[in-house]
PDB file of N, CA and C in Angstrom:
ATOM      1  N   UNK A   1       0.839  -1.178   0.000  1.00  0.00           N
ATOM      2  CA  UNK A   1       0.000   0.000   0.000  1.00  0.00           C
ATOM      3  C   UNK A   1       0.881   1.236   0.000  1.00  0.00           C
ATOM      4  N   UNK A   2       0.269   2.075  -0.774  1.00  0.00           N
ATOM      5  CA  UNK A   2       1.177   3.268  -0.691  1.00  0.00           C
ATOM      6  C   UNK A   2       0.739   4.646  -0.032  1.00  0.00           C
ATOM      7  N   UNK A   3       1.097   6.028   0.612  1.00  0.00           N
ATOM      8  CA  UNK A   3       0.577   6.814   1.074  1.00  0.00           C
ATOM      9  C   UNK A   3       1.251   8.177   0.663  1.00  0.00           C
ATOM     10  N   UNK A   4       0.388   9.149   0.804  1.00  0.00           N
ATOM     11  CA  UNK A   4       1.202  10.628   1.160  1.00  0.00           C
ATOM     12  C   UNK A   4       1.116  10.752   2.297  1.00  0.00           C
ATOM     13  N   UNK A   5       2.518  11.467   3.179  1.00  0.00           N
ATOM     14  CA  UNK A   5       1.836  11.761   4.166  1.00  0.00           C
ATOM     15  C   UNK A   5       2.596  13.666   3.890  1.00  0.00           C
ATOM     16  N   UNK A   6       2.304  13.830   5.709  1.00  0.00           N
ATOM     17  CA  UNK A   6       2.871  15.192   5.798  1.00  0.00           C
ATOM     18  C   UNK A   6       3.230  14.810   7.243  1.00  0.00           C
ATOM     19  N   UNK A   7       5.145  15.391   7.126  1.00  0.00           N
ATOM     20  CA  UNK A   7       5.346  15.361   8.731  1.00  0.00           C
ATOM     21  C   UNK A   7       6.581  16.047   8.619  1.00  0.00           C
ATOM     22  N   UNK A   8       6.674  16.857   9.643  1.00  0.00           N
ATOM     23  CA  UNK A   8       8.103  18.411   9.722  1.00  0.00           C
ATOM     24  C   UNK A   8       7.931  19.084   9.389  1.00  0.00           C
ATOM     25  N   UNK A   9       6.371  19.581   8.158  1.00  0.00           N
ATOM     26  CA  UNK A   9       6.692  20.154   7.543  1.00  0.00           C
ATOM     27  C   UNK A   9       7.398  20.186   5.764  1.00  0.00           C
ATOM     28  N   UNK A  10       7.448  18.141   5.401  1.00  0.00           N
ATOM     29  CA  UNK A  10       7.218  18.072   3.959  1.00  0.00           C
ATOM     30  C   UNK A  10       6.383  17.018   3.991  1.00  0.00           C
ATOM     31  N   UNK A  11       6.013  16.716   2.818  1.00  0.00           N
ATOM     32  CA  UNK A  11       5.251  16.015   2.342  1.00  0.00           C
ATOM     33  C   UNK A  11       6.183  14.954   1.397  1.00  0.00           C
ATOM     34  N   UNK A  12       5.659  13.418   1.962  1.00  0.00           N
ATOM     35  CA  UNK A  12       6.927  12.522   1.017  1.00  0.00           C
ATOM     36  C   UNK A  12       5.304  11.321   0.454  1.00  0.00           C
ATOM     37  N   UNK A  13       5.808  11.115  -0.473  1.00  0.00           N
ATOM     38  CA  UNK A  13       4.872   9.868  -0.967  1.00  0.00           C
ATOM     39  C   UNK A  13       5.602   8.148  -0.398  1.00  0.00           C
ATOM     40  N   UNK A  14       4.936   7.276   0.165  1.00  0.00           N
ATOM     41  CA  UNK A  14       6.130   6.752   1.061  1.00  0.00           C
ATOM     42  C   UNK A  14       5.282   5.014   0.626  1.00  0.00           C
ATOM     43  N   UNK A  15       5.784   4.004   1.263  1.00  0.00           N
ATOM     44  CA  UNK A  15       5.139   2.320   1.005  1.00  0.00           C
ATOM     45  C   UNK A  15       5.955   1.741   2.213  1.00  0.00           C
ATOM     46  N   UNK A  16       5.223   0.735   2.686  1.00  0.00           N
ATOM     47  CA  UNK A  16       5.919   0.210   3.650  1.00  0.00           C
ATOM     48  C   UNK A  16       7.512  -0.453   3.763  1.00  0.00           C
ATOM     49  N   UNK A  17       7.957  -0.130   4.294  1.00  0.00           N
ATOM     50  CA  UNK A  17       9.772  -0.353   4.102  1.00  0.00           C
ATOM     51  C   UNK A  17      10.809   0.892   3.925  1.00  0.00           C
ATOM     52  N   UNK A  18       9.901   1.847   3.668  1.00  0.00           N
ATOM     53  CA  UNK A  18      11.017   2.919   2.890  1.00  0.00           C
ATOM     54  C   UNK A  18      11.504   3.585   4.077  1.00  0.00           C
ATOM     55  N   UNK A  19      12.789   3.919   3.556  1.00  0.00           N
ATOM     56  CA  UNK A  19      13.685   4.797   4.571  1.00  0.00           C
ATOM     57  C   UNK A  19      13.502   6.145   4.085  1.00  0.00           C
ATOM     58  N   UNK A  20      13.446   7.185   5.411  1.00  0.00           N
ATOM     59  CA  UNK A  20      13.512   8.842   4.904  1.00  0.00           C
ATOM     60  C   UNK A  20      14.338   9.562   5.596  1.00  0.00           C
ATOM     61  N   UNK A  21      14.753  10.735   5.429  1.00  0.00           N
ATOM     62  CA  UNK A  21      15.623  11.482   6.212  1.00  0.00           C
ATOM     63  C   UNK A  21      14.646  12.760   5.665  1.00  0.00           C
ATOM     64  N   UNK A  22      14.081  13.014   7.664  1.00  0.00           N
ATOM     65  CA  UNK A  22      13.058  13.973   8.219  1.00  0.00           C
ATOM     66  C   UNK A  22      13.850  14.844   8.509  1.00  0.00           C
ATOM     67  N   UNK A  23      13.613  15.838   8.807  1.00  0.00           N
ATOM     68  CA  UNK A  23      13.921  16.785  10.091  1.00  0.00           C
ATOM     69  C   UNK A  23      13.574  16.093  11.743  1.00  0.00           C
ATOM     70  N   UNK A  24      14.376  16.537  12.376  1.00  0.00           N
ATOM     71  CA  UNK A  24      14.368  15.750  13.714  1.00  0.00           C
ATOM     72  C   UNK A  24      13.433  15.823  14.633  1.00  0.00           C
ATOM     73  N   UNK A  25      12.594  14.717  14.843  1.00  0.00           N
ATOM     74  CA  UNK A  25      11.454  14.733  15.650  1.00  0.00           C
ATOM     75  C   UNK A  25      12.353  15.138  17.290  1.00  0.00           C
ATOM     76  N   UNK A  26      11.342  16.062  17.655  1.00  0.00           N
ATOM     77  CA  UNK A  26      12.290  16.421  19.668  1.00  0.00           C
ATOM     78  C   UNK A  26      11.687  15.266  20.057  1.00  0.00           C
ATOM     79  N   UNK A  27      12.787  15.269  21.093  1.00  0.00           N
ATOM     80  CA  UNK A  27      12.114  14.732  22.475  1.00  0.00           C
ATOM     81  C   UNK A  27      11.999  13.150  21.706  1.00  0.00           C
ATOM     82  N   UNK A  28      13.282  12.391  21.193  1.00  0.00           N
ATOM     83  CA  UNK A  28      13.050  10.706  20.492  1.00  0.00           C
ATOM     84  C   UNK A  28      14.546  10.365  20.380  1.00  0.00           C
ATOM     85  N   UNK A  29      14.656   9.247  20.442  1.00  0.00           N
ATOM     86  CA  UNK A  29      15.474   8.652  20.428  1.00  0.00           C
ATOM     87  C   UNK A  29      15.583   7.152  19.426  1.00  0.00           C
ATOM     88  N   UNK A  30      17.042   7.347  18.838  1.00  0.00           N
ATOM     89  CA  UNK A  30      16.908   5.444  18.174  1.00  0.00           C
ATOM     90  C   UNK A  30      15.898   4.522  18.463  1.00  0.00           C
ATOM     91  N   UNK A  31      15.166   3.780  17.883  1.00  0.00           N
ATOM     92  CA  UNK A  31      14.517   2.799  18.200  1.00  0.00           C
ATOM     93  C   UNK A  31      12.794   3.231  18.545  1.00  0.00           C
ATOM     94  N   UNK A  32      12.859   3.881  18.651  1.00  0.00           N
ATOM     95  CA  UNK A  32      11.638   4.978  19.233  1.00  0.00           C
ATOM     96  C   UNK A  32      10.389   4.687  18.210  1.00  0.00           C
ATOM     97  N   UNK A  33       9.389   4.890  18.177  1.00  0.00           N
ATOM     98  CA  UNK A  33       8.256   4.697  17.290  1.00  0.00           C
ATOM     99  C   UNK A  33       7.585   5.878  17.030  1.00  0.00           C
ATOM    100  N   UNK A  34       7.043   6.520  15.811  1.00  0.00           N
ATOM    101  CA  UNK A  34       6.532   7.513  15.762  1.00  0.00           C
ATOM    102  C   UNK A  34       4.991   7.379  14.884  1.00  0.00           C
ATOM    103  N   UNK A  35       3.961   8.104  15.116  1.00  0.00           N
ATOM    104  CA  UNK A  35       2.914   7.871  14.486  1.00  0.00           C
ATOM    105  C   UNK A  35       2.175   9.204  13.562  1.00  0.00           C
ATOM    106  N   UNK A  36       2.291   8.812  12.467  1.00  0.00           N
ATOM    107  CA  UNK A  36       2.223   9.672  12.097  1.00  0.00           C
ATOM    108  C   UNK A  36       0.595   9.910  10.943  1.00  0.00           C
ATOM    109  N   UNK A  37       0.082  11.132  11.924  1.00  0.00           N
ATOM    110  CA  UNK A  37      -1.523  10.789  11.292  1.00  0.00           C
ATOM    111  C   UNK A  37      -1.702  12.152  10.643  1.00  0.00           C
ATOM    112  N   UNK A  38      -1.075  12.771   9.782  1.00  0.00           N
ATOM    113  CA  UNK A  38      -1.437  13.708   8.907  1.00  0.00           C
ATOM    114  C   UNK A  38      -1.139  12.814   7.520  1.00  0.00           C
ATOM    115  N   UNK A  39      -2.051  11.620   6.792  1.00  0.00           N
ATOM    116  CA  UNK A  39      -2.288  11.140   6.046  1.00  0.00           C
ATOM    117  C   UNK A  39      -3.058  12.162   5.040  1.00  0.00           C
ATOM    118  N   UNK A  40      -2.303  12.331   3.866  1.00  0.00           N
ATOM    119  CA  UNK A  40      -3.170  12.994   2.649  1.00  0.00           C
ATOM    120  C   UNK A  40      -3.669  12.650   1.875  1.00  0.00           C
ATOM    121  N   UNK A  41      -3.017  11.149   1.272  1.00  0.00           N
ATOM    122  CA  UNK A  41      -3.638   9.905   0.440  1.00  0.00           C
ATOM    123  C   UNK A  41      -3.529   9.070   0.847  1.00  0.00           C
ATOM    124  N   UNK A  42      -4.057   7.896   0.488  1.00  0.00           N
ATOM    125  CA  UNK A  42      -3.749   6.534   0.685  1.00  0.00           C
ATOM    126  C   UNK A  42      -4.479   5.655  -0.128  1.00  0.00           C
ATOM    127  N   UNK A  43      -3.729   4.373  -0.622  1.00  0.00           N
ATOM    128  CA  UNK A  43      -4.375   3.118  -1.719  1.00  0.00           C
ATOM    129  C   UNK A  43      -3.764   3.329  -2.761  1.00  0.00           C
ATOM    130  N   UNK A  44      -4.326   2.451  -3.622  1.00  0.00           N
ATOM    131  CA  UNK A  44      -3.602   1.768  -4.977  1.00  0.00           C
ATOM    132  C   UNK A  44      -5.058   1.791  -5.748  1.00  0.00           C
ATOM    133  N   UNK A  45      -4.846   1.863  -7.211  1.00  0.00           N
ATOM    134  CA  UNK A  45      -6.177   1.456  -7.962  1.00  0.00           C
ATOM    135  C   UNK A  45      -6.871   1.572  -7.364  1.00  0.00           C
ATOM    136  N   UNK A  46      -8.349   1.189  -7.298  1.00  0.00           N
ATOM    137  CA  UNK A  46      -9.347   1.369  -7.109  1.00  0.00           C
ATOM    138  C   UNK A  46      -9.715   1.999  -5.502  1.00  0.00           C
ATOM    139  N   UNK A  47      -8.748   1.348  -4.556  1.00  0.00           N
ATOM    140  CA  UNK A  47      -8.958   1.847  -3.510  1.00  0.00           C
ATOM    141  C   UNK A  47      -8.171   2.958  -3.249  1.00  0.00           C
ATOM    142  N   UNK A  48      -7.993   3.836  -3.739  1.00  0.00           N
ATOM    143  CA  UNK A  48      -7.212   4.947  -3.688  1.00  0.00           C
ATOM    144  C   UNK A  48      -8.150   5.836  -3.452  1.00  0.00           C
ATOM    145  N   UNK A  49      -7.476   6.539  -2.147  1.00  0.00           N
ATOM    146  CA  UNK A  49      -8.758   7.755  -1.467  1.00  0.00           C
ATOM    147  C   UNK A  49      -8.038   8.854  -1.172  1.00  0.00           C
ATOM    148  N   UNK A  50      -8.289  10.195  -1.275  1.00  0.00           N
ATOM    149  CA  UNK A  50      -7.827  11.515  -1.498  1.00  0.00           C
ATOM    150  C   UNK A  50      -8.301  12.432   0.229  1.00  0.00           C
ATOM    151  N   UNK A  51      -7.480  12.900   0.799  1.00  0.00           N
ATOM    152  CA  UNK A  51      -8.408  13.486   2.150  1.00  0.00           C
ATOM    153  C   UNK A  51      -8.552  14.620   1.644  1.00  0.00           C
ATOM    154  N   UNK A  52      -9.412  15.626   2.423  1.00  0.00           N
ATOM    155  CA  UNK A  52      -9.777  16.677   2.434  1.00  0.00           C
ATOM    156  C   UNK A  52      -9.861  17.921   3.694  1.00  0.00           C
ATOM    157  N   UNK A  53      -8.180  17.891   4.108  1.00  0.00           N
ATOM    158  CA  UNK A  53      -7.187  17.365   3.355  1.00  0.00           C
ATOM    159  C   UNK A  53      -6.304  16.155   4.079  1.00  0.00           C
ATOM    160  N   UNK A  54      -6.888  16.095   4.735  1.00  0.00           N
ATOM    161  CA  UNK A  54      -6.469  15.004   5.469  1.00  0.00           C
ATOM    162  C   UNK A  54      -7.484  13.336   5.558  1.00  0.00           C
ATOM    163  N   UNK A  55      -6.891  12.193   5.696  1.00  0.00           N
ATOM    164  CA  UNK A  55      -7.996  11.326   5.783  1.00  0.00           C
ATOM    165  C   UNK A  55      -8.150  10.865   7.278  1.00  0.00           C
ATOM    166  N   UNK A  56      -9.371  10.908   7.404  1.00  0.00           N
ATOM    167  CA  UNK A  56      -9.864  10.593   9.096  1.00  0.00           C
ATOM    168  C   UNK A  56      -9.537   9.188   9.615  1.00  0.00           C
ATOM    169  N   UNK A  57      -8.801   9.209  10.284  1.00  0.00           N
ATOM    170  CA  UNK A  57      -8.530   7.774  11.432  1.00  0.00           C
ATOM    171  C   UNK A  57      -7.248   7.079  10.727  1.00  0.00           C
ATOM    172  N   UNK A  58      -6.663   7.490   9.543  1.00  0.00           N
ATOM    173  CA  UNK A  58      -5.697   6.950   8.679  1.00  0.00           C
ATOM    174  C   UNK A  58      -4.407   7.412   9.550  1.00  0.00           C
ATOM    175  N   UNK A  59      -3.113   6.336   9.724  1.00  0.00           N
ATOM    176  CA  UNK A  59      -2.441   6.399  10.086  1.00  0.00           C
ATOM    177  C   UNK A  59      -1.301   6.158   9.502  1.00  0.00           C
ATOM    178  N   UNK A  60       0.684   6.617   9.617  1.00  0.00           N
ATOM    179  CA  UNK A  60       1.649   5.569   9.508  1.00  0.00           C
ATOM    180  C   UNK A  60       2.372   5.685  10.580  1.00  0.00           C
ATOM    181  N   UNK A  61       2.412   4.805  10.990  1.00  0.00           N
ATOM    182  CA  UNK A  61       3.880   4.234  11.857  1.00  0.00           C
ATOM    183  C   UNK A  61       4.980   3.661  11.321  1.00  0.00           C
ATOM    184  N   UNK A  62       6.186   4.671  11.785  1.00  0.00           N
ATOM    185  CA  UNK A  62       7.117   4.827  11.285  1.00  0.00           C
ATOM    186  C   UNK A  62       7.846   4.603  12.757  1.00  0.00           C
ATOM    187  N   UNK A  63       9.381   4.168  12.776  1.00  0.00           N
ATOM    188  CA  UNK A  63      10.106   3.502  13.258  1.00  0.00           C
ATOM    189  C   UNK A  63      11.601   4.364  13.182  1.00  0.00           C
ATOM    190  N   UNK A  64      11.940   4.790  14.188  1.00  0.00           N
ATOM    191  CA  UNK A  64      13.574   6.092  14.198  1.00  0.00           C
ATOM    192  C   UNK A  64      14.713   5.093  14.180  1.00  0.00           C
ATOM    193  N   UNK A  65      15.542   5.255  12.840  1.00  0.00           N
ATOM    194  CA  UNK A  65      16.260   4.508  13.267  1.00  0.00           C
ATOM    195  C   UNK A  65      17.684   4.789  13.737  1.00  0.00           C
ATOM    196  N   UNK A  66      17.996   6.428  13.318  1.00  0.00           N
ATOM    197  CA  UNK A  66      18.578   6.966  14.471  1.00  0.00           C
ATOM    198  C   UNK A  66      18.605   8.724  13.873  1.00  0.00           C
ATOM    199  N   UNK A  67      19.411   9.313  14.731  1.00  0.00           N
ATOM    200  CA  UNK A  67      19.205  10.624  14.916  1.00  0.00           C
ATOM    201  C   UNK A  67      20.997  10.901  14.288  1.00  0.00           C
ATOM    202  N   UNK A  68      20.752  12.194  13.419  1.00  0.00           N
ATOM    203  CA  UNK A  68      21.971  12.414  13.025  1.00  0.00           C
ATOM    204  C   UNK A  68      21.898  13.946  12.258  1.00  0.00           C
ATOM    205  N   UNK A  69      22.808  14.383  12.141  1.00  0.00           N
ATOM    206  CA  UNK A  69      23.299  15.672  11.599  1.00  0.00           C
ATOM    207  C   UNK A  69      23.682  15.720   9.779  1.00  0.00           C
ATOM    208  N   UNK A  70      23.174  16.597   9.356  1.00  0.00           N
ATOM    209  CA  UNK A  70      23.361  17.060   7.871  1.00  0.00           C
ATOM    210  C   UNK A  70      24.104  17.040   7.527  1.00  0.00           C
ATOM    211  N   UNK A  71      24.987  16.856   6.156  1.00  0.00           N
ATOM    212  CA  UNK A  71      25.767  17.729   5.911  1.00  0.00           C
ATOM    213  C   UNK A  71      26.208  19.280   6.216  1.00  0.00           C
ATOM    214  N   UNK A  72      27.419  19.490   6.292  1.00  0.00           N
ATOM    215  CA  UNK A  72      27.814  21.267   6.599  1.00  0.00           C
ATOM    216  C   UNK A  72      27.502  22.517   5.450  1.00  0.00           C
ATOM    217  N   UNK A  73      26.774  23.128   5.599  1.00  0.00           N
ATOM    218  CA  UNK A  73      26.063  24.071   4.720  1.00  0.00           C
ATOM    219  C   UNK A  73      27.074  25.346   5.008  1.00  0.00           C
ATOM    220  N   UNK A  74      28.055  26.044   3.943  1.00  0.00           N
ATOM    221  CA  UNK A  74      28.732  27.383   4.614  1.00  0.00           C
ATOM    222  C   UNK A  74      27.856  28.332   3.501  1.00  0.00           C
ATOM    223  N   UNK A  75      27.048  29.267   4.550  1.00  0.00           N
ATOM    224  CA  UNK A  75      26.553  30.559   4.054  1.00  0.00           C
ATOM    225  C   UNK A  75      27.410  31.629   3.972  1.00  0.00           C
ATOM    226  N   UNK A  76      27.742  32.328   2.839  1.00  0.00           N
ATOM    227  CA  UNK A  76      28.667  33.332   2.748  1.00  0.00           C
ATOM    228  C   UNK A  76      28.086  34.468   1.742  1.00  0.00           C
ATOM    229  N   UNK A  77      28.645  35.865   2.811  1.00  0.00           N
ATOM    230  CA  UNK A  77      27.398  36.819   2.579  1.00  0.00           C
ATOM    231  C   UNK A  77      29.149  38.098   2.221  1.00  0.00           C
ATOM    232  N   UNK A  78      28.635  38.433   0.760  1.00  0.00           N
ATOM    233  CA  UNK A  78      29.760  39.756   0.785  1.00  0.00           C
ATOM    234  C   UNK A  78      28.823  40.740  -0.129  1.00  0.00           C
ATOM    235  N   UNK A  79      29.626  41.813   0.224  1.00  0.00           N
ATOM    236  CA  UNK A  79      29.115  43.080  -0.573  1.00  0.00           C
ATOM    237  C   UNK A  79      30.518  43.413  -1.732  1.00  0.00           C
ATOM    238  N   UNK A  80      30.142  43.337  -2.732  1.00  0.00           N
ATOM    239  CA  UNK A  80      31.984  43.982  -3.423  1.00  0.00           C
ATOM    240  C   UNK A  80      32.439  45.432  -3.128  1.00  0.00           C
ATOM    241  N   UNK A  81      33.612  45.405  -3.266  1.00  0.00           N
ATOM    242  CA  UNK A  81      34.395  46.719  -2.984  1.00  0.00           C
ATOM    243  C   UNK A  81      34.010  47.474  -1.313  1.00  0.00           C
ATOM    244  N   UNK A  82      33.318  46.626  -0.566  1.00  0.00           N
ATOM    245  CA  UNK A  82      32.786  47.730   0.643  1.00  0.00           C
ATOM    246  C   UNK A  82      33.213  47.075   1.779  1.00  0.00           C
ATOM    247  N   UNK A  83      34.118  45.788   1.599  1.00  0.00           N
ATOM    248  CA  UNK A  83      34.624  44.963   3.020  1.00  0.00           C
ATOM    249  C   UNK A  83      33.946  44.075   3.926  1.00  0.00           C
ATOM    250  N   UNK A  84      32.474  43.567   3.602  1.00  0.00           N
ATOM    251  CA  UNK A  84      31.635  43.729   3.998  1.00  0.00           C
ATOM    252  C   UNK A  84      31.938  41.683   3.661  1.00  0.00           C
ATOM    253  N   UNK A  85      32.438  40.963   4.532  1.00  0.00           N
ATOM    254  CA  UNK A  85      32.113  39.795   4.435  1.00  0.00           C
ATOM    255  C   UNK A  85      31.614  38.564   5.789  1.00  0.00           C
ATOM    256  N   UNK A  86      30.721  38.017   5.452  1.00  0.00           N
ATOM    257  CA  UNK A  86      30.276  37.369   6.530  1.00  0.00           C
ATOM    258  C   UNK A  86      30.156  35.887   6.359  1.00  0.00           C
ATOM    259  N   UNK A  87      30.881  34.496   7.229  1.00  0.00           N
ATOM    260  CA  UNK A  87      31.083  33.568   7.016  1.00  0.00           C
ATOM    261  C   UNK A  87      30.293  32.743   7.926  1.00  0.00           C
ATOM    262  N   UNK A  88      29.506  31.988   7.855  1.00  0.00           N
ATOM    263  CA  UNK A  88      28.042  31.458   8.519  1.00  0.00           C
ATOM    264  C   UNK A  88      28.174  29.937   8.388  1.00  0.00           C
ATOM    265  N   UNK A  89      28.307  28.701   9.032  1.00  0.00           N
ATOM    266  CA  UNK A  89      28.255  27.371   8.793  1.00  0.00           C
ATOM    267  C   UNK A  89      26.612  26.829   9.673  1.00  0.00           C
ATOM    268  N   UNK A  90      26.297  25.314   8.804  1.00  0.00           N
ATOM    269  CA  UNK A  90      24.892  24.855   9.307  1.00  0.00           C
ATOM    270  C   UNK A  90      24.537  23.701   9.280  1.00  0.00           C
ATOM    271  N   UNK A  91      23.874  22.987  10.058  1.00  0.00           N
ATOM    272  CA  UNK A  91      23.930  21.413  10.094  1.00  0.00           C
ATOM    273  C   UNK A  91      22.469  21.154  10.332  1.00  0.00           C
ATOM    274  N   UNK A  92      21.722  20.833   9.299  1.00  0.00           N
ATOM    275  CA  UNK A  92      20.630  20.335   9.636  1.00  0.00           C
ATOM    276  C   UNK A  92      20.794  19.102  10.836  1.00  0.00           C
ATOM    277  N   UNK A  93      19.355  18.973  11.390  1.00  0.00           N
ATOM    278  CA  UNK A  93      19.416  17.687  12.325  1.00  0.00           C
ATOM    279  C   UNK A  93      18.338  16.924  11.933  1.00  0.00           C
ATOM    280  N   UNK A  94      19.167  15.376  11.421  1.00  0.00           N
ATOM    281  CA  UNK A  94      17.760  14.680  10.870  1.00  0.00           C
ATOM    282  C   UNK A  94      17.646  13.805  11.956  1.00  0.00           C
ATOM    283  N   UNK A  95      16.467  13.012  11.621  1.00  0.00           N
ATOM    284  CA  UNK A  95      15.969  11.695  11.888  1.00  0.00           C
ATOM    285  C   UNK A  95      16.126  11.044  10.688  1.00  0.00           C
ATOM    286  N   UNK A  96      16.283   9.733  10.690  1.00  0.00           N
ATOM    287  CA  UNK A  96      16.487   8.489   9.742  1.00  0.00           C
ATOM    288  C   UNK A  96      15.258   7.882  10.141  1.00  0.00           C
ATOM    289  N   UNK A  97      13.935   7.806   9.223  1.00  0.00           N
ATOM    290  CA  UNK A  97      13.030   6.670  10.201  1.00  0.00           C
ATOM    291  C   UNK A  97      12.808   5.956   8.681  1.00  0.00           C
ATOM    292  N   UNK A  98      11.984   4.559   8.911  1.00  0.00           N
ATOM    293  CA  UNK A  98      11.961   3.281   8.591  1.00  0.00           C
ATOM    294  C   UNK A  98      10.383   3.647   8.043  1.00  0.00           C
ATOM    295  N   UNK A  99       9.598   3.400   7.172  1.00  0.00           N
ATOM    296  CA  UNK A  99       7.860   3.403   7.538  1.00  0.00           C
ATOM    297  C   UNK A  99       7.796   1.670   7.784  1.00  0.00           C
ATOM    298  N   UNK A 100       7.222   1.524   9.112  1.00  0.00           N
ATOM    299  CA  UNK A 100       6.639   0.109   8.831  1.00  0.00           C
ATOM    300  C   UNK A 100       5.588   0.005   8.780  1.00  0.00           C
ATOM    301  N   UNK A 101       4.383   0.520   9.130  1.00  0.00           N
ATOM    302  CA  UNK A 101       3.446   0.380   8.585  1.00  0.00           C
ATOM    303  C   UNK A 101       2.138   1.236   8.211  1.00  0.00           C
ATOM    304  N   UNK A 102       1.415   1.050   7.373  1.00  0.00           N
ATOM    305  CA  UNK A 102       0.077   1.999   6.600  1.00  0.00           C
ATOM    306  C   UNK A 102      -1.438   1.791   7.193  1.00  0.00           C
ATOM    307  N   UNK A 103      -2.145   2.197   7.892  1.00  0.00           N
ATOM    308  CA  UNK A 103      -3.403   1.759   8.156  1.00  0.00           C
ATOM    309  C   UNK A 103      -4.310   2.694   7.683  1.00  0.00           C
ATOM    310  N   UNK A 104      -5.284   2.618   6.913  1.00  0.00           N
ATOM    311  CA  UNK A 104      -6.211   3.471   6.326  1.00  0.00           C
ATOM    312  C   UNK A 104      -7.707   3.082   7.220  1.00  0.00           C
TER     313      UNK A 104
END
């Protein structure tokens, strides 16, 4: 079965098994279970149902499989000829989670 969901803040189209790299749920740890009920679609062919915008009582549980840091992002800010330079580094913080499973 396949789903949209929405969680952090994106929206991923996801099937049971798939691995994602979220933004970091607070307050979780490795191993941790997360549930995640802002479902936007869900089904295949015929049973394929659309929410509005969300679907009622539809769920995924998803599974952390650990917590980790971004790549290093360097923001660099100049003005020409005026001296004006500013050197900025950034590390997103993800979660790694697992979907194990879809309930509509």
């Amino acid at each position: 079965m396949k789903a949209t969901i929405k969680t952090q803040g994106q929206q991923f189209a996801v099937s049971e098994g798939d691995v994602l790299f979220v933004n970091r749920y607070p307050n979780t740890e490795a191993g941790s279970i997360v549930e995640i009920t802002e479902v936007l679609a869900s089904g295949e062919g015929a049973a394929f149902k659309v929410g509005t915008p969300t679907l009622q009582g539809a769920k995924v549980t998803a599974k952390i499989l650990e917590n980790k840091r971004g790549p290093k992002i360097v923001v660099f800010k100049m003005r020409k000829r005026k001296g004006y330079r500013r050197k900025q580094g950034h590390r997103q913080e993800l979660s790694v989670i697992k979907i194990e499973s879809i309930s509509v």
